[in-house]
Protein backbone atom coordinates (compact mmCIF):
# COMPACT_ATOMS: atom_id res chain seq x y z
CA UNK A 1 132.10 265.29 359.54
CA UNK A 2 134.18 266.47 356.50
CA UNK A 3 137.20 265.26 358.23
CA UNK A 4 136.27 261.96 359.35
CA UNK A 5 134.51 261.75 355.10
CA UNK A 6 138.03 263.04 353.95
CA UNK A 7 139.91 260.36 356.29
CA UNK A 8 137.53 257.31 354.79
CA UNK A 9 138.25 258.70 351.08
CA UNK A 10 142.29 258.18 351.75
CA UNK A 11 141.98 255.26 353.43
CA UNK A 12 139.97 253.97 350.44
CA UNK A 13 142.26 255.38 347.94
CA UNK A 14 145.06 253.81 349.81
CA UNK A 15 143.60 250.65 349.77
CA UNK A 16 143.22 250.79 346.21
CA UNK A 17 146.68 251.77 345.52
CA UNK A 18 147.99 249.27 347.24
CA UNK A 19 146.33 246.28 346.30
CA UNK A 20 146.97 247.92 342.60
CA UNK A 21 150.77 248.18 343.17
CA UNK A 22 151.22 244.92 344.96
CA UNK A 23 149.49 243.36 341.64
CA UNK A 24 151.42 245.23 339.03
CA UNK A 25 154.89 244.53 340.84
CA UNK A 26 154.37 240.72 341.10
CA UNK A 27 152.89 241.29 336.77
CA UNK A 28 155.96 243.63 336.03
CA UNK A 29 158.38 241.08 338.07
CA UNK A 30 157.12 238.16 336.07
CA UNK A 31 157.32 240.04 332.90
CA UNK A 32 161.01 241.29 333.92
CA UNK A 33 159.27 244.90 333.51
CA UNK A 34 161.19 247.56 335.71
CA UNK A 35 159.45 247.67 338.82
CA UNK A 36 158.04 251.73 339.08
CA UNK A 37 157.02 251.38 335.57
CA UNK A 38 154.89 248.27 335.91
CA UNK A 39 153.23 250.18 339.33
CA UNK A 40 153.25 253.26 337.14
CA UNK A 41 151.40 251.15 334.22
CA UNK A 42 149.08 249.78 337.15
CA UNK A 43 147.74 252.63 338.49
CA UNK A 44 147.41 254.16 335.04
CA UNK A 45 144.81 251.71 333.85
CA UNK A 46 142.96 251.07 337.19
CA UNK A 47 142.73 254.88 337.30
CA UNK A 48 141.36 254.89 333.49
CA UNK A 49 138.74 252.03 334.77
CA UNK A 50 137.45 254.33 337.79
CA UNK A 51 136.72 257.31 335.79
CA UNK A 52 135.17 255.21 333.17
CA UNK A 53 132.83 253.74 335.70
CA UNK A 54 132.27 256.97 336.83
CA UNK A 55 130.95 258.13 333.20
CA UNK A 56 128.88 255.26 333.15
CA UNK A 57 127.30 255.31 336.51
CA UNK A 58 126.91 259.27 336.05
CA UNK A 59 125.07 258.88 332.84
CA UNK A 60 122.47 256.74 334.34
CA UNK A 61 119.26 258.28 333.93
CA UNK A 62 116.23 259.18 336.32
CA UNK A 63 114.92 255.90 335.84
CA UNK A 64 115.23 251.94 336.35
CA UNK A 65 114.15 248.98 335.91
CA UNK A 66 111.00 248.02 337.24
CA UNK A 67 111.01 244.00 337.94
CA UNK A 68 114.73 243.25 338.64
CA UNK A 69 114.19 239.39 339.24
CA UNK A 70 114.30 236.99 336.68
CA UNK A 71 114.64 236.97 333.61
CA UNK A 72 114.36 240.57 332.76
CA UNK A 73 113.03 241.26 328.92
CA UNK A 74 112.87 237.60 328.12
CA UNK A 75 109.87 236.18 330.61
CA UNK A 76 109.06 238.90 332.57
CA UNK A 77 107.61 241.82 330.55
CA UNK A 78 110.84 244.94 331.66
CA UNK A 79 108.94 248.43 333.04
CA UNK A 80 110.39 251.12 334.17
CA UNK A 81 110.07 253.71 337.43
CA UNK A 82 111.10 256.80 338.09
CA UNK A 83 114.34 256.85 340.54
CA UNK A 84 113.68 257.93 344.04
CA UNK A 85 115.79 261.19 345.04
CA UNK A 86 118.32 258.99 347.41
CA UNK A 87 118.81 256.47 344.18
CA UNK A 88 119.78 259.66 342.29
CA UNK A 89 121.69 261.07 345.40
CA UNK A 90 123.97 257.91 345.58
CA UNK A 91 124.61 257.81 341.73
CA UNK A 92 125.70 261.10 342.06
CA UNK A 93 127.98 260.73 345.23
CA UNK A 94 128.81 257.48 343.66
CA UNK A 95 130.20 258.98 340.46
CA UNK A 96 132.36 261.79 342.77
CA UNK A 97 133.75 259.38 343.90
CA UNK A 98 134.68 257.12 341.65
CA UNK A 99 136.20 260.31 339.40
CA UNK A 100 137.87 261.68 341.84
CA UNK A 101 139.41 258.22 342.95
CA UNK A 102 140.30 257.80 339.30
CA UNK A 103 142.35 261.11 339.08
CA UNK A 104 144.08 260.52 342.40
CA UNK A 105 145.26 256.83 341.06
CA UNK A 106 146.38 258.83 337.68
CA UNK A 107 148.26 261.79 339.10
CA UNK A 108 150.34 259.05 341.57
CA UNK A 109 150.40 256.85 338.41
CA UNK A 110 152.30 260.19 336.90
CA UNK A 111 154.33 260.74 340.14
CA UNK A 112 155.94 257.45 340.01
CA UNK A 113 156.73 256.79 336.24
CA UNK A 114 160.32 256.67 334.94
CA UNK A 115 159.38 257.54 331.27
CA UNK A 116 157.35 260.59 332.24
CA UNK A 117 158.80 263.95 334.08
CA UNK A 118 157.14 266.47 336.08
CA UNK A 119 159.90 269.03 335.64
């Protein structure tokens, strides 16, 4: 089960860095930036964006919004209700994995830039 959870998480990961790096090549090419540093650049700020999304869904507290149809706080008067333990499960696996995603896409971001060395 770990293996088969591990093998999703790369192929995710993956599939993020490689829609990231197709887009930041065809930016950097039309911006005649050097073609590792644009991907480098890429991968930098769509890491930074996954481990801000995971702050913000991990800082979600035990409770949401009650009526989440229409216009909430304007028509319909907003109440709140107390999470149930899966909805706080799945922010929490949620968050996990958007951090660790976010980390990954940085440390490859490092691996690949020209202006930055490892050793």
């Amino acid at each position: 089960m770990v293996v088969a959870a591990a093998c999703r998480f790369f192929k995710l990961v993956a599939a993020i860095a490689g829609v990231t790096a197709a887009g930041s090549l065809l930016l950097g090419l039309l911006l005649d930036a050097p073609p590792e540093r644009a991907v480098a650049v890429g991968l930098y700020l769509v890491g930074c964006a996954l481990l801000l999304g995971g702050f913000f869904v991990g800082n979600r507290g035990p409770f949401r919004v009650a009526n989440e149809e229409g216009l909430v706080g304007l028509r319909v008067p907003r109440g709140l209700r107390v999470a149930s333990g899966e909805e706080q499960s799945e922010s929490y696996n949620l968050t996990g994995l958007l951090v660790v995603a976010g980390i990954v896409l940085l440390a490859l971001g490092a691996v690949l830039d020209s202006n930055a060395r490892l050793l």
